[in-house]
N, C-alpha and C. Protein backbone atom coordinates (compact mmCIF):
# COMPACT_ATOMS: atom_id res chain seq x y z
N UNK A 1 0.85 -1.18 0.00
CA UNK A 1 0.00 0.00 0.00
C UNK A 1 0.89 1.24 0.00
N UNK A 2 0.70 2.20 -0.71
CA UNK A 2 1.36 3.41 -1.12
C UNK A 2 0.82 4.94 -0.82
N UNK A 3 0.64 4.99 0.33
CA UNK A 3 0.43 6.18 0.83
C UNK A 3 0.81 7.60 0.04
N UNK A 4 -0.20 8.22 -0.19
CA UNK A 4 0.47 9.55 -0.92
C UNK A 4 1.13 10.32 -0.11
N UNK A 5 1.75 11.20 -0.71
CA UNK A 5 2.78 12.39 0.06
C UNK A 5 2.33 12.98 1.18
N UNK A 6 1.18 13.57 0.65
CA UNK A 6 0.07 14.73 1.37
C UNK A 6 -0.70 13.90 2.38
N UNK A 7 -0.91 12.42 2.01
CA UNK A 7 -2.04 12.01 3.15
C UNK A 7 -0.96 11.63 4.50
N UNK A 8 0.60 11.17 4.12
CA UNK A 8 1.43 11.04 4.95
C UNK A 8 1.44 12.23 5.92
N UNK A 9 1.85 13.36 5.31
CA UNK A 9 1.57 14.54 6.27
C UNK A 9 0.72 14.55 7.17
N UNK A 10 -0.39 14.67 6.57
CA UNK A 10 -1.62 14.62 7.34
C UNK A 10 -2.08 13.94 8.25
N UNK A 11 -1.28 12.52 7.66
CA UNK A 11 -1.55 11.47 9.19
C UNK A 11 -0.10 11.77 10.28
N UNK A 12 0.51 12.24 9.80
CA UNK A 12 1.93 12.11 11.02
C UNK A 12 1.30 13.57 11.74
N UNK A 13 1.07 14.88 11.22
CA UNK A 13 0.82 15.76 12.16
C UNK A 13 -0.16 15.01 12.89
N UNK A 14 -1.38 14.74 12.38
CA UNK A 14 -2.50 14.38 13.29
C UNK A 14 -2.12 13.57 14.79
N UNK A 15 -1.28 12.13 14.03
CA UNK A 15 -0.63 11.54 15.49
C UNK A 15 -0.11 12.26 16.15
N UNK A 16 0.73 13.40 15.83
CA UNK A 16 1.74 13.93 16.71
C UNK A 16 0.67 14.69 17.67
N UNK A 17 -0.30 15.13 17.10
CA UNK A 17 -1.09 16.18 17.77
C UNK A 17 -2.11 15.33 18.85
N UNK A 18 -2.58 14.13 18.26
CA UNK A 18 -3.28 13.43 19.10
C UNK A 18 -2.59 12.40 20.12
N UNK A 19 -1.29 12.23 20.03
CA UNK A 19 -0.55 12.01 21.06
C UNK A 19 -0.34 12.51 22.43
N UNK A 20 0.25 14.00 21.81
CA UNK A 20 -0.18 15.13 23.18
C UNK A 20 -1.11 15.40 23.65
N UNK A 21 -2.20 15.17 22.75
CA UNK A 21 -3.49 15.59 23.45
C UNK A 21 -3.85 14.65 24.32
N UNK A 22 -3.87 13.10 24.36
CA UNK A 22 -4.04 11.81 24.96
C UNK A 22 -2.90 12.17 25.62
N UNK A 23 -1.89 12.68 26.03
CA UNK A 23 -1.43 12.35 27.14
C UNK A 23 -1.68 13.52 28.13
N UNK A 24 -1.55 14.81 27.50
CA UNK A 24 -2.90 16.10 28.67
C UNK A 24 -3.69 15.84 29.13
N UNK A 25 -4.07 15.56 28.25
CA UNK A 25 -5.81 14.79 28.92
C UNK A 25 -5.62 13.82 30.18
N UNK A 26 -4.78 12.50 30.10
CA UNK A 26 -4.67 11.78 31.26
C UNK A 26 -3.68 12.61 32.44
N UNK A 27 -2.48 13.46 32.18
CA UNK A 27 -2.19 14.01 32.93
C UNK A 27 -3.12 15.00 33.83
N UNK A 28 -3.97 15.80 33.03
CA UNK A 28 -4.86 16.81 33.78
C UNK A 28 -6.10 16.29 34.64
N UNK A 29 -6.56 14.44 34.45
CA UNK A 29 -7.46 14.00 34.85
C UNK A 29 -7.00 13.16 35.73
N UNK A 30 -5.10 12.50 35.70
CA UNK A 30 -4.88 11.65 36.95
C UNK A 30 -4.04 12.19 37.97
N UNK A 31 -3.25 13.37 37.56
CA UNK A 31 -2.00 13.75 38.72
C UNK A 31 -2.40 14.68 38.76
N UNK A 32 -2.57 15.00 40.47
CA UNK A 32 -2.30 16.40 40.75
C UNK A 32 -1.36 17.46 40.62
N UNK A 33 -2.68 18.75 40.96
CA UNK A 33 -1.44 19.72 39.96
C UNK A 33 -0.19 20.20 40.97
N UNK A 34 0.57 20.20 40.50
CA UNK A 34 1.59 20.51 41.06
C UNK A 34 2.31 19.58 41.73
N UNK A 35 2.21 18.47 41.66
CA UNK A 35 2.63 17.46 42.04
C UNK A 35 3.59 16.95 41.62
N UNK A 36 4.76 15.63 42.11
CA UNK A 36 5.50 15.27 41.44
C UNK A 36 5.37 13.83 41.86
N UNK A 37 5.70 12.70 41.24
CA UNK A 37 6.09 11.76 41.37
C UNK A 37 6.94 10.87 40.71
N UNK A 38 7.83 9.80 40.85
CA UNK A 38 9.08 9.31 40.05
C UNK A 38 8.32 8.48 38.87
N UNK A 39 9.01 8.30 37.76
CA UNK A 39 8.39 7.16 36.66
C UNK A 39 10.16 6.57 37.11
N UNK A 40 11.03 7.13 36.78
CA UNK A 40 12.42 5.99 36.78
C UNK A 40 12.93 7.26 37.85
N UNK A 41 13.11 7.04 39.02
CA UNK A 41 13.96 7.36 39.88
C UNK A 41 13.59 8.47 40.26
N UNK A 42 14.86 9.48 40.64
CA UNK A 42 14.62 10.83 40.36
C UNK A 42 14.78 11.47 38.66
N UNK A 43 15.37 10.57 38.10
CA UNK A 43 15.98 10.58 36.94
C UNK A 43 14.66 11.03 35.68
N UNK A 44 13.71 10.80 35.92
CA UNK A 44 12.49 11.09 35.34
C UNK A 44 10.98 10.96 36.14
N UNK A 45 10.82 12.41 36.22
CA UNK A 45 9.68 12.66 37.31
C UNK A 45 9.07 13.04 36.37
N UNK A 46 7.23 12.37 37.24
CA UNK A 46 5.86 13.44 36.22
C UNK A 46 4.88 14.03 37.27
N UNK A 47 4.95 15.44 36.69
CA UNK A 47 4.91 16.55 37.33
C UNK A 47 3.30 17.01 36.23
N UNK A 48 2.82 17.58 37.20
CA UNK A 48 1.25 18.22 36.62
C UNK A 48 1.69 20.00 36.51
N UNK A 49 1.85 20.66 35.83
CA UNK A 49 2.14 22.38 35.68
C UNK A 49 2.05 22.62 34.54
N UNK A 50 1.09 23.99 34.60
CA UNK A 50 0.36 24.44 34.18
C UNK A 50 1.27 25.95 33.36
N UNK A 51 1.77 25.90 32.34
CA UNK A 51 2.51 27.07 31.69
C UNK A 51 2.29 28.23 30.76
N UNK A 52 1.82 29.27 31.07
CA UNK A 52 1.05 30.06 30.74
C UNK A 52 1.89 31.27 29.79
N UNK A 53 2.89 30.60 29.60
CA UNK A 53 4.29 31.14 28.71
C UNK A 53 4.74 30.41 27.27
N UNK A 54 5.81 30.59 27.35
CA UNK A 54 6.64 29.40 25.93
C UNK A 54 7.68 28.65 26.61
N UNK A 55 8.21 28.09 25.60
CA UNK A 55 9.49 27.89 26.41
C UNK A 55 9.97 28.38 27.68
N UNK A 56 9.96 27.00 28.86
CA UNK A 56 10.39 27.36 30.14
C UNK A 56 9.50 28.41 30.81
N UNK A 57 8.81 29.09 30.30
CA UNK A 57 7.71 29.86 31.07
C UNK A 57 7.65 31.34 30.42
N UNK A 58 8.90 31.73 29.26
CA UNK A 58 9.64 32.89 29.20
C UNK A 58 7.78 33.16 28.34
N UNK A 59 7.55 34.42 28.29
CA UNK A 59 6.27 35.35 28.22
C UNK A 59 5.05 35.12 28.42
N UNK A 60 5.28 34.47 30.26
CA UNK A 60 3.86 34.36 31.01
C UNK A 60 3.20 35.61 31.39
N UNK A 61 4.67 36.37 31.47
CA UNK A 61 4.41 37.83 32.07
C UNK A 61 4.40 38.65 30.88
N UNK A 62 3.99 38.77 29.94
CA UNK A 62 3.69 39.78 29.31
C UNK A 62 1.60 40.35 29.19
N UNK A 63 1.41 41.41 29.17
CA UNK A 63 0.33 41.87 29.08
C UNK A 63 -0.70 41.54 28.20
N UNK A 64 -1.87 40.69 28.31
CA UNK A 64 -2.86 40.23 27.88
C UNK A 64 -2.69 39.80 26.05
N UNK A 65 -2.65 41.66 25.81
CA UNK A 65 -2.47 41.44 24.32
C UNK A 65 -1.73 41.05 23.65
N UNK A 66 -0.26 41.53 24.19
CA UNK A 66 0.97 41.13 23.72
C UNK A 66 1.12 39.67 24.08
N UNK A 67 0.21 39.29 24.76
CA UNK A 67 0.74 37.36 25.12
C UNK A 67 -0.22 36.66 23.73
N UNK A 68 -1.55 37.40 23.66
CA UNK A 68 -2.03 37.19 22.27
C UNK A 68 -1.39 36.84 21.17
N UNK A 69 -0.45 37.89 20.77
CA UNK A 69 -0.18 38.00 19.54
C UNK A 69 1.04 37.39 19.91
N UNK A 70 2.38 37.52 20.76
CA UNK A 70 3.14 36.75 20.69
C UNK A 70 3.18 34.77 20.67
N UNK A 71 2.14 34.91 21.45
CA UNK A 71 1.99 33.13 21.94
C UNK A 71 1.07 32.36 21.39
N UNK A 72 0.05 33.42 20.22
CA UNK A 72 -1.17 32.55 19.73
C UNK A 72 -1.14 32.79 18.12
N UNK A 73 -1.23 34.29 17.83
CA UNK A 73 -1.33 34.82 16.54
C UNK A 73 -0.08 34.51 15.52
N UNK A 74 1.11 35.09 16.39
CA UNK A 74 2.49 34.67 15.65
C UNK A 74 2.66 33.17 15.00
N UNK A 75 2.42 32.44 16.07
CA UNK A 75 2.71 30.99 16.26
C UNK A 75 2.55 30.14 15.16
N UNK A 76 0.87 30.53 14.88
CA UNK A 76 -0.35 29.89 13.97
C UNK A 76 -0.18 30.22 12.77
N UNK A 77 0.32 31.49 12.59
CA UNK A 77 0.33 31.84 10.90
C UNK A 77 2.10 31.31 10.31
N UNK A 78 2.59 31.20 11.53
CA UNK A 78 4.19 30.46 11.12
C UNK A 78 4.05 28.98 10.82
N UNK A 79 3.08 28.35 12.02
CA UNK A 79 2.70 27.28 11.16
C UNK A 79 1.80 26.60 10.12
N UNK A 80 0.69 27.57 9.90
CA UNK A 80 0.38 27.80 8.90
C UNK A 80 1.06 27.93 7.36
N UNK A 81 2.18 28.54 7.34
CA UNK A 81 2.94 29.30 6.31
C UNK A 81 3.93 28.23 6.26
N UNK A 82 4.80 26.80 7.51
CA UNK A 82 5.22 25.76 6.93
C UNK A 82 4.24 24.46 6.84
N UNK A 83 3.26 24.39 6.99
CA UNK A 83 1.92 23.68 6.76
C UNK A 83 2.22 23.94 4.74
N UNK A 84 1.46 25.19 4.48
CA UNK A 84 1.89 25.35 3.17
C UNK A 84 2.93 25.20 2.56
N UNK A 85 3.91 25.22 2.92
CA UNK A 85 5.38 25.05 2.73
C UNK A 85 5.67 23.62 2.28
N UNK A 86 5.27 22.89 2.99
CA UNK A 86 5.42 21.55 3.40
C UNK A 86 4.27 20.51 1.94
N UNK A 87 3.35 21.53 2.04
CA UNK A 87 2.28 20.71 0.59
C UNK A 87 3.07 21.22 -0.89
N UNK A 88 3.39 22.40 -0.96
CA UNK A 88 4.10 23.30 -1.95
C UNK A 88 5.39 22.38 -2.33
N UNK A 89 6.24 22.34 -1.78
CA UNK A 89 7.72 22.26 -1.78
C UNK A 89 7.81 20.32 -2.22
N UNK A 90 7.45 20.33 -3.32
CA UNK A 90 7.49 18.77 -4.06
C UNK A 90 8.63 18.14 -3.84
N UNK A 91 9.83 18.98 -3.75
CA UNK A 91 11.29 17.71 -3.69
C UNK A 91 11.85 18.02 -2.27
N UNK A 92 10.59 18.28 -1.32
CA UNK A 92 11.55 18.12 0.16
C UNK A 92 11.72 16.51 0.72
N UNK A 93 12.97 16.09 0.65
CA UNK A 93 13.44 15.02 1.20
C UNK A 93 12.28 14.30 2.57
N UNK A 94 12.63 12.82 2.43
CA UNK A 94 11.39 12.47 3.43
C UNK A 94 11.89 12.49 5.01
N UNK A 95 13.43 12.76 5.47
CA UNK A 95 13.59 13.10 6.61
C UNK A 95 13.23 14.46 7.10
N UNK A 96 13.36 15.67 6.12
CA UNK A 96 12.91 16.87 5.92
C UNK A 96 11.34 16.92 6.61
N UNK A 97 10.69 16.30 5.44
CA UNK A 97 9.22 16.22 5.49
C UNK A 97 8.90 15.44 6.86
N UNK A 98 9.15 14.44 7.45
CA UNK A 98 8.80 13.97 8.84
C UNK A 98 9.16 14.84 9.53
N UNK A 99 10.39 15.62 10.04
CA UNK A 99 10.79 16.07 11.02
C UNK A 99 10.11 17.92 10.95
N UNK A 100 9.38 18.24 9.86
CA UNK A 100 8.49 19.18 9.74
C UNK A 100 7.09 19.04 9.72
N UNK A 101 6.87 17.72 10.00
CA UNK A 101 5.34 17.28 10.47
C UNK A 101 5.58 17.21 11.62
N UNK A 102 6.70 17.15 12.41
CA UNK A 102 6.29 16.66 13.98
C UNK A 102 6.41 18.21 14.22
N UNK A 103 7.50 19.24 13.74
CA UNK A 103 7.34 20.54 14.61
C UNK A 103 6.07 21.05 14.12
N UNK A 104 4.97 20.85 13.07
CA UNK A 104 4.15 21.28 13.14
C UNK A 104 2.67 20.43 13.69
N UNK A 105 2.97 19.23 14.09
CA UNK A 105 2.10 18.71 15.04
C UNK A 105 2.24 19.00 16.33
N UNK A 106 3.07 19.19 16.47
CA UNK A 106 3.87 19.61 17.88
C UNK A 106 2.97 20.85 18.70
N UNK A 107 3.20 21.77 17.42
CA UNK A 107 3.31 23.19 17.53
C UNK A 107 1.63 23.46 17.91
N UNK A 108 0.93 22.74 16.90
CA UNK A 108 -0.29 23.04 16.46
C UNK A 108 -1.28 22.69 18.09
N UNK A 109 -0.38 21.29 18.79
CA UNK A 109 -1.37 20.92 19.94
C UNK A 109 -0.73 21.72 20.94
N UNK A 110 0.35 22.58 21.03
CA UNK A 110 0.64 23.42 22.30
C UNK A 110 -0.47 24.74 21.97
N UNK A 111 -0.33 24.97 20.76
CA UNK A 111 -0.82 26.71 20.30
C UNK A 111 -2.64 26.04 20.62
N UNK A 112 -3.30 25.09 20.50
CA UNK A 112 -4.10 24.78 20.82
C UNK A 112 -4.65 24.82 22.05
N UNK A 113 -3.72 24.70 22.99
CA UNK A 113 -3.95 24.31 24.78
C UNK A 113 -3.94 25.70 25.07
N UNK A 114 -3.07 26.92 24.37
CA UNK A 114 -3.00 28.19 24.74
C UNK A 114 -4.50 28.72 24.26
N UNK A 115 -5.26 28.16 23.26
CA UNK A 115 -6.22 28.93 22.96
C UNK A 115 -7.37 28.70 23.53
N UNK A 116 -7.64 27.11 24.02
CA UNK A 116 -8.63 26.22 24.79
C UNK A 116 -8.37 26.46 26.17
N UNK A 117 -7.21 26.65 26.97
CA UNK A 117 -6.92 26.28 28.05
C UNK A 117 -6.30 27.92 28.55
N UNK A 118 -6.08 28.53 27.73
CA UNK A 118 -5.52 29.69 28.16
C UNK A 118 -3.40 29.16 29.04
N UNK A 119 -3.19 28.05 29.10
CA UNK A 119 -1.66 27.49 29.43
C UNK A 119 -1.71 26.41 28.44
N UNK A 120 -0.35 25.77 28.94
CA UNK A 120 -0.07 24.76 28.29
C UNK A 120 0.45 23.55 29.36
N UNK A 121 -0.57 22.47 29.45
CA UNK A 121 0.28 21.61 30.63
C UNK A 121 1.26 20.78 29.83
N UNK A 122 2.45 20.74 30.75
CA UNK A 122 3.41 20.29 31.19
C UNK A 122 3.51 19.33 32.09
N UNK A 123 4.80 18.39 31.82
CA UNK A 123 4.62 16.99 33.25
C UNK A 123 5.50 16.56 32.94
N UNK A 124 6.93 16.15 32.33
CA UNK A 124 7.70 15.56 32.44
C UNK A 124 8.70 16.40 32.50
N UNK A 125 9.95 16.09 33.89
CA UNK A 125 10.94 16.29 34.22
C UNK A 125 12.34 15.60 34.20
N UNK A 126 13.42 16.22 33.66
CA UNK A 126 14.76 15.19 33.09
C UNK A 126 15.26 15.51 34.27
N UNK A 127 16.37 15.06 35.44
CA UNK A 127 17.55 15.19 36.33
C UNK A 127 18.30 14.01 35.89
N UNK A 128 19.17 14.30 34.92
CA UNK A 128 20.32 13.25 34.88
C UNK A 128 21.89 13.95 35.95
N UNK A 129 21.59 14.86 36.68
CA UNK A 129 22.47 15.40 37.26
C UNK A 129 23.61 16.49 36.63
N UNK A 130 23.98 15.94 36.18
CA UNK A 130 24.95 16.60 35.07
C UNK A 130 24.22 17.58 34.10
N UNK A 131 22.92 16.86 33.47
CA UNK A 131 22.26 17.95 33.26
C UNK A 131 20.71 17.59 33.22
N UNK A 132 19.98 19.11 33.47
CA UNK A 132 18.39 19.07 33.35
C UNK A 132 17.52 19.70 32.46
N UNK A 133 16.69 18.83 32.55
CA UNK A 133 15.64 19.36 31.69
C UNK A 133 14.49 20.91 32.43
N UNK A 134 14.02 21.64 31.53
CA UNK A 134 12.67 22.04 32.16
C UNK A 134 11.79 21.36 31.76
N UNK A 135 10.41 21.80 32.38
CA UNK A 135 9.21 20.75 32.24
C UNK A 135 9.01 20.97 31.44
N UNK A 136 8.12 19.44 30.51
CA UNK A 136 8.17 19.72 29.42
C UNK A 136 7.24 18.14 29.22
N UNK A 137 6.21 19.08 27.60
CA UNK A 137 5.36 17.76 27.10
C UNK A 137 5.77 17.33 26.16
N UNK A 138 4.84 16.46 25.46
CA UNK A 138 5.33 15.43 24.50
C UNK A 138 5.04 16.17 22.90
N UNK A 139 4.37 17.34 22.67
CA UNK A 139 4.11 18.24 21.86
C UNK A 139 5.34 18.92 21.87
N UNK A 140 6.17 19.52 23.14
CA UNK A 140 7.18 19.89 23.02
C UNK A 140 8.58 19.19 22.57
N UNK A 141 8.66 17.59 22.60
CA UNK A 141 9.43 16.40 22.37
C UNK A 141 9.38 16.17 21.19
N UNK A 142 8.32 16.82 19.94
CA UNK A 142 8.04 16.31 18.79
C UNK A 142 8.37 17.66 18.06
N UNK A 143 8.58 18.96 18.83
CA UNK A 143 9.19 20.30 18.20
C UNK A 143 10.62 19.81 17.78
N UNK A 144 10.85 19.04 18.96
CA UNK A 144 12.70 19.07 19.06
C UNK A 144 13.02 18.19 18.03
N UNK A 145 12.10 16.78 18.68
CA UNK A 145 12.62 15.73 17.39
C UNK A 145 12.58 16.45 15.81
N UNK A 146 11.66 16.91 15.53
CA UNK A 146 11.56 17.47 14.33
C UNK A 146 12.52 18.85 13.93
N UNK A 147 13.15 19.57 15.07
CA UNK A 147 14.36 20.34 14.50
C UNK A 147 15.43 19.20 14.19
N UNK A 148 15.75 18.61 15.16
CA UNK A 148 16.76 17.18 15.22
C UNK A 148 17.08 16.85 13.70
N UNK A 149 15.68 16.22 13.02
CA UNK A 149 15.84 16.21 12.15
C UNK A 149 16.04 16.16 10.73
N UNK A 150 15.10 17.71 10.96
CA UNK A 150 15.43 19.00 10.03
C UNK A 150 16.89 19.21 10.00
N UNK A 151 17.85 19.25 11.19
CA UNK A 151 19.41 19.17 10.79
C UNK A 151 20.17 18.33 10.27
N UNK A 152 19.35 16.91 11.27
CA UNK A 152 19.95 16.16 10.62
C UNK A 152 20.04 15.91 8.77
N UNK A 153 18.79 16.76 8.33
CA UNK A 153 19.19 16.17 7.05
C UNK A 153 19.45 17.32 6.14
N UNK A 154 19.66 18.58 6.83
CA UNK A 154 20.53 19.48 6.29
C UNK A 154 21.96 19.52 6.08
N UNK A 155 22.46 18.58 7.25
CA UNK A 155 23.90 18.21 7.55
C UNK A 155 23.96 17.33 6.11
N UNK A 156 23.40 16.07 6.18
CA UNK A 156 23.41 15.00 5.33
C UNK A 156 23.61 15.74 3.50
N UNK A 157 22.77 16.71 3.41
CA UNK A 157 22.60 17.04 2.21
C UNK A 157 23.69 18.09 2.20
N UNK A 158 24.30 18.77 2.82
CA UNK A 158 25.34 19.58 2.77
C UNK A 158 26.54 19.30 2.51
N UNK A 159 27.15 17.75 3.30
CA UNK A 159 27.89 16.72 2.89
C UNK A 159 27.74 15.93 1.78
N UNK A 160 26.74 15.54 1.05
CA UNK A 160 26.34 14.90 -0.53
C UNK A 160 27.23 16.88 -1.47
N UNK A 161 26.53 17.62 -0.98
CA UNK A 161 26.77 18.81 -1.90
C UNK A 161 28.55 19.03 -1.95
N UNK A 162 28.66 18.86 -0.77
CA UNK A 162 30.37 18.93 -1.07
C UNK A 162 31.43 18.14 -0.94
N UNK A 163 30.67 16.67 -1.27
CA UNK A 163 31.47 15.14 -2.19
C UNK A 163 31.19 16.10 -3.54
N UNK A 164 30.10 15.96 -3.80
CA UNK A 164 29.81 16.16 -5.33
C UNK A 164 30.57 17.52 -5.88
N UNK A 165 30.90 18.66 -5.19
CA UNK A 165 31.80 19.58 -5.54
C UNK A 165 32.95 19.35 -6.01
């Protein structure tokens, strides 16, 4: 069976988006908020918090409107504009194309929780000691994977470009 280009898209954002959403949902309905408890040690805790910012919390504090347009309006028409990008752009490589369905599945179920929920919950915590994570969901895990790799296959194709030079 041969999946088209476009319906691939369509089904990888969707999972990505209905992933996070199935796991908000059980986070906001089984752990309390603010709570923590271990999944592996201290090494990975799940934590119920509620983030009414971006990244790490940075423009919780900005003023009503400006949290509008920075955290809802901006967001949506950027992913919007690689949404189109992504149907448009016929010879983007298929590591390209996955790892720009997850930042825009990603994207689409955080900018969602900001518009439904007014925050964005959060619940998983990294302490490997050496180094940590901030809290962080699985919408946010599918931004990263999908920059990951978006590089990774910028690297890849940058190296083909300069064998072939």
């Amino acid at each position: 069976m041969n999946i088209s280009r476009n319906t691939s898209i369509i089904l990888l954002v969707i999972a990505n988006i209905a992933v996070d959403q199935i796991s908000k949902f059980w986070v906001r309905a089984t752990v309390e908020a603010k709570s923590s408890s271990s999944i592996i040690g201290d090494y990975l805790t799940l934590r119920n918090v509620e983030n009414d910012g971006a990244f790490l919390g940075m423009g919780g504090d900005l003023n009503p409107t400006l949290k509008l347009f920075v955290l809802l309006i901006i967001p949506s028409a950027v992913l919007l504009f690689v949404l189109y990008y992504m149907f448009k752009e016929k010879h983007m490589d298929k590591l390209s194309l996955t790892g720009f369905s997850c930042v825009v599945g990603g994207g689409i179920a955080n900018v969602f929780d900001r518009f439904i929920y007014g925050s964005v919950t959060d619940f998983l915590f990294i302490d490997l000691g050496f180094v940590r994570t901030g809290i962080f969901n699985l919408a946010d895990l599918s931004v990263t994977t999908g920059m990951i790799l978006i590089l990774w296959s910028s690297l890849k194709h940058r190296k083909k470009d300069n064998v072939s030079s």
